[in-house]
PDB file of N, CA and C in Angstrom:
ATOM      1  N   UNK A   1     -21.266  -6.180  11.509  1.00  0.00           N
ATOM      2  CA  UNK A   1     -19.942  -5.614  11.703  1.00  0.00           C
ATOM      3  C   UNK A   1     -19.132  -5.773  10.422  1.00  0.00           C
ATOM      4  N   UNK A   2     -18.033  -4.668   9.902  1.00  0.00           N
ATOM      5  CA  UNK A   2     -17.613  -4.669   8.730  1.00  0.00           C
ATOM      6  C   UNK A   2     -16.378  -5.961   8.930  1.00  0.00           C
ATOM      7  N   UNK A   3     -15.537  -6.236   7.824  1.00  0.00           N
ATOM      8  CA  UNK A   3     -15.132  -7.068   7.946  1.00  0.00           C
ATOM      9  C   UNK A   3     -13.973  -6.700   7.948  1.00  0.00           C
ATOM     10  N   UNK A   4     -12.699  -6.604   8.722  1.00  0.00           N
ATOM     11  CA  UNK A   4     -11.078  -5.742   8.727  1.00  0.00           C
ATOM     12  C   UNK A   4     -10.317  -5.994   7.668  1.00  0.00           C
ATOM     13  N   UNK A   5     -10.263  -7.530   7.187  1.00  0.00           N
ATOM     14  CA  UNK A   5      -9.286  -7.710   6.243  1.00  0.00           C
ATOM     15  C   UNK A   5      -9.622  -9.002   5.351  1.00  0.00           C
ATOM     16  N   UNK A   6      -9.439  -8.911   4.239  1.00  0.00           N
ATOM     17  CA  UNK A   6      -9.913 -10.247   3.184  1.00  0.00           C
ATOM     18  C   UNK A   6      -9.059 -10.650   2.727  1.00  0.00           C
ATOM     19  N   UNK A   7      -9.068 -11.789   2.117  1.00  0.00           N
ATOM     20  CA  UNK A   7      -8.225 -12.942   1.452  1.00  0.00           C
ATOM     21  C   UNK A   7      -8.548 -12.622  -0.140  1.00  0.00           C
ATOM     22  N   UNK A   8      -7.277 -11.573  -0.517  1.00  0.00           N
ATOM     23  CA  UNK A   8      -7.129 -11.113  -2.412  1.00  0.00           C
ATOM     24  C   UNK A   8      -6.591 -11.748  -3.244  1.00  0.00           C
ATOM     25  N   UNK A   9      -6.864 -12.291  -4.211  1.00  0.00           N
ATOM     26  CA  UNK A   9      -6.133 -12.784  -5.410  1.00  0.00           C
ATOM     27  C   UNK A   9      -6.392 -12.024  -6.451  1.00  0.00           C
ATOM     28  N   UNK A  10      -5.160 -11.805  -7.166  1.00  0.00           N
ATOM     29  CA  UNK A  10      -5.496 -11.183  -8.810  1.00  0.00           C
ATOM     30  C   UNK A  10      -6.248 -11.703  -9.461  1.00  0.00           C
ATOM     31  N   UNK A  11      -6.542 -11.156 -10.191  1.00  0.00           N
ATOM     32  CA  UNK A  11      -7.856 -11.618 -11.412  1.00  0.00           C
ATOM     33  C   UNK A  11      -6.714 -11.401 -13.136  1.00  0.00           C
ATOM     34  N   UNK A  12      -7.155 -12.403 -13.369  1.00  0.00           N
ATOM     35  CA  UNK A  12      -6.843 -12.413 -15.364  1.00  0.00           C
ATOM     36  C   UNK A  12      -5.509 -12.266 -14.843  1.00  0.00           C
ATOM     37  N   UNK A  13      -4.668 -13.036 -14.082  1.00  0.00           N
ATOM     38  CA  UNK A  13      -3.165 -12.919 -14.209  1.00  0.00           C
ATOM     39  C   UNK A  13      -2.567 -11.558 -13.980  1.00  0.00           C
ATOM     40  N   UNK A  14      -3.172 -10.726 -13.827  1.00  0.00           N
ATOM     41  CA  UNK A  14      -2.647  -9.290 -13.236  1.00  0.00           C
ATOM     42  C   UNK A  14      -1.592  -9.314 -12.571  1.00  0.00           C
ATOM     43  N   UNK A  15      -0.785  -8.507 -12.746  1.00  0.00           N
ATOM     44  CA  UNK A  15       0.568  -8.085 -11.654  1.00  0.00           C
ATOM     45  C   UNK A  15      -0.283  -6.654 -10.568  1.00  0.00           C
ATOM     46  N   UNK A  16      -0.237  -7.104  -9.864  1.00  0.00           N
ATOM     47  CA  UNK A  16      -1.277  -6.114  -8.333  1.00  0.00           C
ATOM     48  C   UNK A  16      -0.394  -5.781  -7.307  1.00  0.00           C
ATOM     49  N   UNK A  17       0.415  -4.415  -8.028  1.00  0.00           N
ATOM     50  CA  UNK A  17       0.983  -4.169  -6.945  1.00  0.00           C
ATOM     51  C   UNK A  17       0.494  -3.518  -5.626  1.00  0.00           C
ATOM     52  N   UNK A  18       1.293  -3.921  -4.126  1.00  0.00           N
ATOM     53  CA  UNK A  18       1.075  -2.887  -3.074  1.00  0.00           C
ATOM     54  C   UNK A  18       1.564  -2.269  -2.720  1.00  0.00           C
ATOM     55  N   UNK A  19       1.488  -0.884  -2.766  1.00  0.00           N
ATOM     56  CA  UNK A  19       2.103   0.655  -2.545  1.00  0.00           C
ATOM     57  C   UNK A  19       2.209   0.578  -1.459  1.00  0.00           C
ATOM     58  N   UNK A  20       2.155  -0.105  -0.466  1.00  0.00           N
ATOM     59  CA  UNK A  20       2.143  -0.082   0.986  1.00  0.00           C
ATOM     60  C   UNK A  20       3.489  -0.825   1.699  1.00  0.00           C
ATOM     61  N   UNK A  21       3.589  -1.804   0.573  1.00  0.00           N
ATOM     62  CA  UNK A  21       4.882  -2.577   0.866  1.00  0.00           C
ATOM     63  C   UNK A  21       5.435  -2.447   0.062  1.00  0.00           C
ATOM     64  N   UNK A  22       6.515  -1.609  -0.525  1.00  0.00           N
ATOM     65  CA  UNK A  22       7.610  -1.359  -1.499  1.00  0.00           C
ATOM     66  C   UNK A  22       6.843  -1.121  -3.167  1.00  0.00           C
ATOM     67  N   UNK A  23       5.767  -1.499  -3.489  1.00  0.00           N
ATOM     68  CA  UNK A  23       5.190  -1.417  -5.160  1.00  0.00           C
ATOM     69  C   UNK A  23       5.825  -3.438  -5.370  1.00  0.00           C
ATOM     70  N   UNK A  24       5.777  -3.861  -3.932  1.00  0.00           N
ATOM     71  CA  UNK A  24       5.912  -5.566  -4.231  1.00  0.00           C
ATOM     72  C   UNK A  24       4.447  -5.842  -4.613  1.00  0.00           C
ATOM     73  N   UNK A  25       4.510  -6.945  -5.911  1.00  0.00           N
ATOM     74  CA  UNK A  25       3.072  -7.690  -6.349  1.00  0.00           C
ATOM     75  C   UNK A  25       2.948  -8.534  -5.317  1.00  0.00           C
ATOM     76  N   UNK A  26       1.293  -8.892  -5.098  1.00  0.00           N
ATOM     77  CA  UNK A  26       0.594  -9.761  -4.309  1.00  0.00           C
ATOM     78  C   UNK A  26       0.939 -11.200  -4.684  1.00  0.00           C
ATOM     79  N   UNK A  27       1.007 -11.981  -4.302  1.00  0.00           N
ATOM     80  CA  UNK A  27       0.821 -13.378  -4.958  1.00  0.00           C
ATOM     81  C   UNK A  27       0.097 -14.025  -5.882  1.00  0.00           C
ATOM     82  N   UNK A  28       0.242 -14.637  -6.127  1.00  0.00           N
ATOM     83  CA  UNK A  28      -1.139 -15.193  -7.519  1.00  0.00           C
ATOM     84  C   UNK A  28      -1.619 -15.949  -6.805  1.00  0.00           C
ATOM     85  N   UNK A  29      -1.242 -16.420  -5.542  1.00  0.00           N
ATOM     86  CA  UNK A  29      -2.340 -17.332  -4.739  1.00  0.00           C
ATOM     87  C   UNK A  29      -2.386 -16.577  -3.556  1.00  0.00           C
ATOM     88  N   UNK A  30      -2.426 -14.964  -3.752  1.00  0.00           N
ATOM     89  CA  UNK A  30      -2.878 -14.313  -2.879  1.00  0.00           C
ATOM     90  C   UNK A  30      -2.882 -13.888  -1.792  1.00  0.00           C
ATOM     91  N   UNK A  31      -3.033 -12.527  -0.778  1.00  0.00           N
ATOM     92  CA  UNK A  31      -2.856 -12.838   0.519  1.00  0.00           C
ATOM     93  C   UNK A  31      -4.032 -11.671   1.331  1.00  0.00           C
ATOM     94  N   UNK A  32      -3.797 -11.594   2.510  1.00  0.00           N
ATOM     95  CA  UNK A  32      -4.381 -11.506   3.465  1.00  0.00           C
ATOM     96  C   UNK A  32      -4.268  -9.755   3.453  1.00  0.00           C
ATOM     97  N   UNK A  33      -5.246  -8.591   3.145  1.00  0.00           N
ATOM     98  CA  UNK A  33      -5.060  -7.749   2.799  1.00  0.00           C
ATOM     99  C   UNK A  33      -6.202  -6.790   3.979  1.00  0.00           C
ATOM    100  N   UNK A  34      -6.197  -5.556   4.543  1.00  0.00           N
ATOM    101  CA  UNK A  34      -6.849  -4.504   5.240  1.00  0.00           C
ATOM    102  C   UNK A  34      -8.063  -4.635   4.220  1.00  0.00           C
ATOM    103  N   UNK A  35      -9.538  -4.176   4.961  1.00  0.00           N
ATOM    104  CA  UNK A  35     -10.215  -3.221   3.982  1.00  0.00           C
ATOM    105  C   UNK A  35     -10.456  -2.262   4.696  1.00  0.00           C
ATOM    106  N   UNK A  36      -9.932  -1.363   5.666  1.00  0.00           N
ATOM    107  CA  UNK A  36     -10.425  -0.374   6.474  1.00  0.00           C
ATOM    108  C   UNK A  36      -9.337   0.305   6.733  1.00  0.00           C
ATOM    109  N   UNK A  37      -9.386   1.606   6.816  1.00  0.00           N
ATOM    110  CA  UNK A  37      -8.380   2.835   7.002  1.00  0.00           C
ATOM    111  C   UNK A  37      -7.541   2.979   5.452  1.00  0.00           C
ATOM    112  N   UNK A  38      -6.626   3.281   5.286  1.00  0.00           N
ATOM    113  CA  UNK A  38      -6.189   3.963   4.048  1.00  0.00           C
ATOM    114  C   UNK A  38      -5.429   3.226   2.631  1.00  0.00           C
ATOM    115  N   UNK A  39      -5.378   2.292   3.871  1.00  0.00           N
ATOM    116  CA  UNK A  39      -4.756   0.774   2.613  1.00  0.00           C
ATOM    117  C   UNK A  39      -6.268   0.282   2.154  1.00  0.00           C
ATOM    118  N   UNK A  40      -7.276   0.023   3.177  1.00  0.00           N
ATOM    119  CA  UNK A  40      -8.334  -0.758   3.022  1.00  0.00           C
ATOM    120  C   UNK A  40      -8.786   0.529   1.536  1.00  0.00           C
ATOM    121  N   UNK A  41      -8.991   1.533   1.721  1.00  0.00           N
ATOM    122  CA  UNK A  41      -9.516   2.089   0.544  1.00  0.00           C
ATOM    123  C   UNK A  41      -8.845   2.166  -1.053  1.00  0.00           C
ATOM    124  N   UNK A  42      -7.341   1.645  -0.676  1.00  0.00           N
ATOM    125  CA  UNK A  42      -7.437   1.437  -2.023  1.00  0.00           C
ATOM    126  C   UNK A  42      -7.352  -0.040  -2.308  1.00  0.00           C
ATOM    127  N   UNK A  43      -7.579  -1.112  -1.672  1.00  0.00           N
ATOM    128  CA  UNK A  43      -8.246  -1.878  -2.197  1.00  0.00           C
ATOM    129  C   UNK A  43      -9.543  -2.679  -2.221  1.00  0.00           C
ATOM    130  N   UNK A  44     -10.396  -1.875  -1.618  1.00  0.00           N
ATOM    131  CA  UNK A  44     -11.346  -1.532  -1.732  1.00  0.00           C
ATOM    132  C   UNK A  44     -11.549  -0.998  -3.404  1.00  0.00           C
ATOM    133  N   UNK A  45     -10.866   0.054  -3.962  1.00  0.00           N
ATOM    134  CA  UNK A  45     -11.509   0.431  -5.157  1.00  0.00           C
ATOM    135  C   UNK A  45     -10.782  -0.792  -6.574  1.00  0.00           C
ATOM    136  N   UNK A  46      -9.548  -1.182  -5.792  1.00  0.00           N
ATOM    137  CA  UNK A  46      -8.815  -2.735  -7.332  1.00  0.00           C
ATOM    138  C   UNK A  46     -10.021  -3.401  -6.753  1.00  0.00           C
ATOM    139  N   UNK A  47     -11.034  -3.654  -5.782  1.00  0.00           N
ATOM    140  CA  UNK A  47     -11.918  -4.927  -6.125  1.00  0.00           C
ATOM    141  C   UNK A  47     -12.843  -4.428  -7.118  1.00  0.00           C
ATOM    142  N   UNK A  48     -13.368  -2.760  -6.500  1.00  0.00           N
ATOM    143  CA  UNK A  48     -14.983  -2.247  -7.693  1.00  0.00           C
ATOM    144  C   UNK A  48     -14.420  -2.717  -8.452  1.00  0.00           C
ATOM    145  N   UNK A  49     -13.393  -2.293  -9.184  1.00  0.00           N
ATOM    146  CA  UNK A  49     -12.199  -1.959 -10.926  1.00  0.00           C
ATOM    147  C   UNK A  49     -12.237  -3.237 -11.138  1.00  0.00           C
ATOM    148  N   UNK A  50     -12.250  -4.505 -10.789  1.00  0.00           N
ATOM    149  CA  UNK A  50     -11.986  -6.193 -10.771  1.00  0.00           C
ATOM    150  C   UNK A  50     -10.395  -6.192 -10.703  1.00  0.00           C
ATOM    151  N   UNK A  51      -9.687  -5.792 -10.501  1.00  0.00           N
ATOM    152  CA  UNK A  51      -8.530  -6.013 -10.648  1.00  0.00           C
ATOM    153  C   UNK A  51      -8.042  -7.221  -9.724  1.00  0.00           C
ATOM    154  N   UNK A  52      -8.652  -7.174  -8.255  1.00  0.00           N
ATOM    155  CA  UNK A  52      -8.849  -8.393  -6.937  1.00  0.00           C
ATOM    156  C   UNK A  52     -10.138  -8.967  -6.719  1.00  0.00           C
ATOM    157  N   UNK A  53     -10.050 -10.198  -6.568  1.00  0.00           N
ATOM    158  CA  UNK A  53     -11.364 -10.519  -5.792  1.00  0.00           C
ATOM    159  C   UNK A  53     -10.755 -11.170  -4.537  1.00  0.00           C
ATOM    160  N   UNK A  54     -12.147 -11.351  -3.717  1.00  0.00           N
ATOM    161  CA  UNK A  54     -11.969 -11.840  -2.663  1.00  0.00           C
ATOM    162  C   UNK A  54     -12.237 -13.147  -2.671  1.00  0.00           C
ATOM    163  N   UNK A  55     -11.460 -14.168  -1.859  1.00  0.00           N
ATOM    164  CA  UNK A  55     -11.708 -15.441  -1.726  1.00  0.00           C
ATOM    165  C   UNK A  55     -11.612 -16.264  -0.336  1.00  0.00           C
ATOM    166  N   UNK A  56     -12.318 -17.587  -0.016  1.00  0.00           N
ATOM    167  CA  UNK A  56     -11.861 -17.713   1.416  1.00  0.00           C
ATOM    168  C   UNK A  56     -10.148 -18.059   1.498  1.00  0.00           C
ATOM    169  N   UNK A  57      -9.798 -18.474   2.403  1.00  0.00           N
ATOM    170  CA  UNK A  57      -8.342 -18.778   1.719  1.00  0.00           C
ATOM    171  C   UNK A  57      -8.143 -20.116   2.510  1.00  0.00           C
ATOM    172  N   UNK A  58      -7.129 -20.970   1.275  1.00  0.00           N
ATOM    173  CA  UNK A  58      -7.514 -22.618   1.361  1.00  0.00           C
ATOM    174  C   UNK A  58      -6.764 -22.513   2.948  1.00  0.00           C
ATOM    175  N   UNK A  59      -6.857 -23.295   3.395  1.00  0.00           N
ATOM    176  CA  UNK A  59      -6.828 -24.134   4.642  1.00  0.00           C
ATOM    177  C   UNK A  59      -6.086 -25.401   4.328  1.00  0.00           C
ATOM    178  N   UNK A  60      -4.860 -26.099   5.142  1.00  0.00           N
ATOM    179  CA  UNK A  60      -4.484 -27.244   4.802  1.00  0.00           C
ATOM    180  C   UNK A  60      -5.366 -28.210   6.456  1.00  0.00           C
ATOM    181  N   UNK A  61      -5.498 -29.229   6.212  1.00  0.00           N
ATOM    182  CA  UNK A  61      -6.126 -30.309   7.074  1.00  0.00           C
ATOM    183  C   UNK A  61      -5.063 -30.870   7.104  1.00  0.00           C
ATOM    184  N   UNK A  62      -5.135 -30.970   8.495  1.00  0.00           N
ATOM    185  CA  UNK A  62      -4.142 -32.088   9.527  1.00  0.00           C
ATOM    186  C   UNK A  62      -4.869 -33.166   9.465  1.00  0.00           C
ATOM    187  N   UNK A  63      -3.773 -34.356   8.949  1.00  0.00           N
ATOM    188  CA  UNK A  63      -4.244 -35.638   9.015  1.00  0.00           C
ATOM    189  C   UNK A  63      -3.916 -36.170  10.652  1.00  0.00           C
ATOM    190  N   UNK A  64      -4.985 -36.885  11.118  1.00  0.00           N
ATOM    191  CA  UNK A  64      -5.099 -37.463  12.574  1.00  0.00           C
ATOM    192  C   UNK A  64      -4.258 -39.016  12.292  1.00  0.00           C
ATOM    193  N   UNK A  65      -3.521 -38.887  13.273  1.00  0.00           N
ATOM    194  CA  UNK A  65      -2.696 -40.174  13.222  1.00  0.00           C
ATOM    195  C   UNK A  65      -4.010 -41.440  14.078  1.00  0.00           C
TER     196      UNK A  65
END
């Protein structure tokens, strides 16, 4: 099964904007992005281009009292 949406960070310090939300840049620590239907295709093509890669995305751990 394909996968709906990935965890993007810029690559080489890039400013990566999304046309989807105002031409606002992504974070440099990245966020939670479509790859399917019409957003998913264009970033789908900033990953071919390297402009994003995909990463898991950190997780904070709850410390147990």
């Amino acid at each position: 099964m394909r996968q709906l949406t990935a965890f993007l960070v810029p690559q080489f310090d890039l400013i990566v904007r999304n046309p989807f939300e105002e031409m606002v840049p992504i974070p440099k620590t990245g966020a939670e992005l479509p790859l399917v239907g019409k957003e998913g295709r264009y970033w789908r093509r900033r990953i071919k281009e390297g402009s994003v890669k995909i990463i898991e995305p950190k997780t904070t751990k709850r410390k147990k009292n």
